[in-house]
Protein backbone atom coordinates (compact mmCIF):
# COMPACT_ATOMS: atom_id res chain seq x y z
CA UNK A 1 -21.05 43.12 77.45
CA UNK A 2 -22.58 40.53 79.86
CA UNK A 3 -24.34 41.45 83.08
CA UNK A 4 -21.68 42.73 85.76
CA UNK A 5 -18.77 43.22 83.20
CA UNK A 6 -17.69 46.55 82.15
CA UNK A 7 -15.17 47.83 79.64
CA UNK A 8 -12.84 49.66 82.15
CA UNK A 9 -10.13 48.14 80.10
CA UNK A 10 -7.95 49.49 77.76
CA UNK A 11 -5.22 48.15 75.33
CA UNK A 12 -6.93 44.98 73.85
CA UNK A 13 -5.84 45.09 69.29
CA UNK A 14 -7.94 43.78 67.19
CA UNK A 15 -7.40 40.48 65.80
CA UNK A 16 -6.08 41.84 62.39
CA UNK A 17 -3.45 43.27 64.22
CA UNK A 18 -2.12 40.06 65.99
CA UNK A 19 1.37 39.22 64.84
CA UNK A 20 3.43 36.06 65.25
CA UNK A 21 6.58 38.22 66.55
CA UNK A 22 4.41 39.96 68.54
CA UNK A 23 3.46 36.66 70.17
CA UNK A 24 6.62 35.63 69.90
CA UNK A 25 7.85 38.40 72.11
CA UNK A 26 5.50 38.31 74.58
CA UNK A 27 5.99 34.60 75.14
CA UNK A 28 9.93 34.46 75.51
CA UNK A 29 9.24 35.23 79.38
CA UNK A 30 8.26 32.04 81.50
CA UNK A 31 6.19 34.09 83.57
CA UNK A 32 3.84 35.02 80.69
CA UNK A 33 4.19 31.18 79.31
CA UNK A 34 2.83 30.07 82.89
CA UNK A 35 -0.05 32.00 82.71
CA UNK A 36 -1.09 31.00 79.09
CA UNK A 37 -0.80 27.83 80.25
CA UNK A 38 -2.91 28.37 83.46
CA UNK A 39 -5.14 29.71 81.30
CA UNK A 40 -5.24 26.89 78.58
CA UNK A 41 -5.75 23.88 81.20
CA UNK A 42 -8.82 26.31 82.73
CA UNK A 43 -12.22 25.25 81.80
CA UNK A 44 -13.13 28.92 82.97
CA UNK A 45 -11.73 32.42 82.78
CA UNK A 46 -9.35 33.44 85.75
CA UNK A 47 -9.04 36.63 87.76
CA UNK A 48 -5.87 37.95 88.09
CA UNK A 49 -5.20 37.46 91.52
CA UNK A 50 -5.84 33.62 91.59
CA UNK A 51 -2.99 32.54 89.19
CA UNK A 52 -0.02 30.89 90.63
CA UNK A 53 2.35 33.04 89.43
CA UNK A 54 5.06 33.39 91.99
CA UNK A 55 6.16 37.43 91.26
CA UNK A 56 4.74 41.16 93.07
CA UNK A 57 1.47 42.24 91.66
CA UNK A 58 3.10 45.19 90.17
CA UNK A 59 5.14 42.90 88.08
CA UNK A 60 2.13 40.60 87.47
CA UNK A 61 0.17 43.21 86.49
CA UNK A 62 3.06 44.16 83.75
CA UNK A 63 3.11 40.52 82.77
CA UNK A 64 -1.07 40.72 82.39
CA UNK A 65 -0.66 44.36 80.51
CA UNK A 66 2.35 42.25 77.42
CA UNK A 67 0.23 39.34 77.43
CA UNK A 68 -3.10 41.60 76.58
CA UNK A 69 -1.28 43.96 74.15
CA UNK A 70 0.26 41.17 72.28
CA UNK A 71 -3.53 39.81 71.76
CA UNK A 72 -2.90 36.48 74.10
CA UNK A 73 -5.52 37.41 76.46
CA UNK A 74 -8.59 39.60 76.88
CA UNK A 75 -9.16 40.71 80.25
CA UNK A 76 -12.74 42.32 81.93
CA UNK A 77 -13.78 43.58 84.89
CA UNK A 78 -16.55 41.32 87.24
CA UNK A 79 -17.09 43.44 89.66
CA UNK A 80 -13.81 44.08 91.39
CA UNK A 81 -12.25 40.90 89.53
CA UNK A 82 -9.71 41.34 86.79
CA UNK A 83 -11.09 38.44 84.37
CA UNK A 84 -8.60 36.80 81.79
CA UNK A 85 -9.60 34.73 78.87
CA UNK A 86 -7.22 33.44 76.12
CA UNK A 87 -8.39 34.20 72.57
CA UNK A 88 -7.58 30.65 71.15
CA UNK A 89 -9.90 31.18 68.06
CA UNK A 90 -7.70 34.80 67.28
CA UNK A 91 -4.69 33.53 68.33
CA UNK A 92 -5.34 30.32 65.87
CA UNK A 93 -5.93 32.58 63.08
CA UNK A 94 -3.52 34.92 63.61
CA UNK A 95 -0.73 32.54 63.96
CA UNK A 96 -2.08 28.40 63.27
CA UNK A 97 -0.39 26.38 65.49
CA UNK A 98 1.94 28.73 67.15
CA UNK A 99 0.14 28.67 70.74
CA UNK A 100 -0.18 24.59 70.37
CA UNK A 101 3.24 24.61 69.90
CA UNK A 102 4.32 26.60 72.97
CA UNK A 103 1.52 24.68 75.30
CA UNK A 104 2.98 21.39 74.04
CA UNK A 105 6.69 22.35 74.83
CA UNK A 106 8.64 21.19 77.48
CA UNK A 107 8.63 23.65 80.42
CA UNK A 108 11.76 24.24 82.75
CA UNK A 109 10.59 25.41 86.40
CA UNK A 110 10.46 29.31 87.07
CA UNK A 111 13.28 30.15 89.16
């Protein structure tokens, strides 16, 4: 744990347990898609209030709860801030290729 992170958060699996449906599933929502992909272009982790994600923060935070159980994203506390990271290097080798593919696809605007 770095300085001024705790582990307040709950729900992250282990990489073993990462499955390709279970990725699968979590990104068939565009919502979840646009923050991956937030994520991805970031040279930096992201708190959760900062995305442009253009839903309540009750359904954000629902969104943020899929996209950690799945394995997508790990999340930590700064403070008050909700960090988010994406776990490329898991996601890679839990499913090669699968979150290139999705980043490199065509997206239609959120409606």
């Amino acid at each position: 744990m770095t300085a001024g992170t705790d582990n307040r958060i709950t729900g992250h699996i282990e990489t073993d347990e990462i499955t390709a449906q279970g990725l699968l599933d979590a990104l068939v929502d565009p919502v979840r898609r646009s923050i991956v992909r937030q994520l991805a272009a970031s040279d930096h982790d992201i708190a959760c209030g900062t995305f442009d994600i253009s839903v309540s923060r009750s359904t954000g935070t629902h969104h943020f709860k899929v996209l950690r159980h799945a394995g997508i994203i790990r999340q930590y506390y700064v403070g008050t801030s909700k960090m988010n990271t994406l776990r490329r290097a898991d996601l890679e080798s839990a499913a090669p290729g699968l979150i290139k593919a999705v980043l490199a696809a065509r997206e239609q605007p959120i409606k």
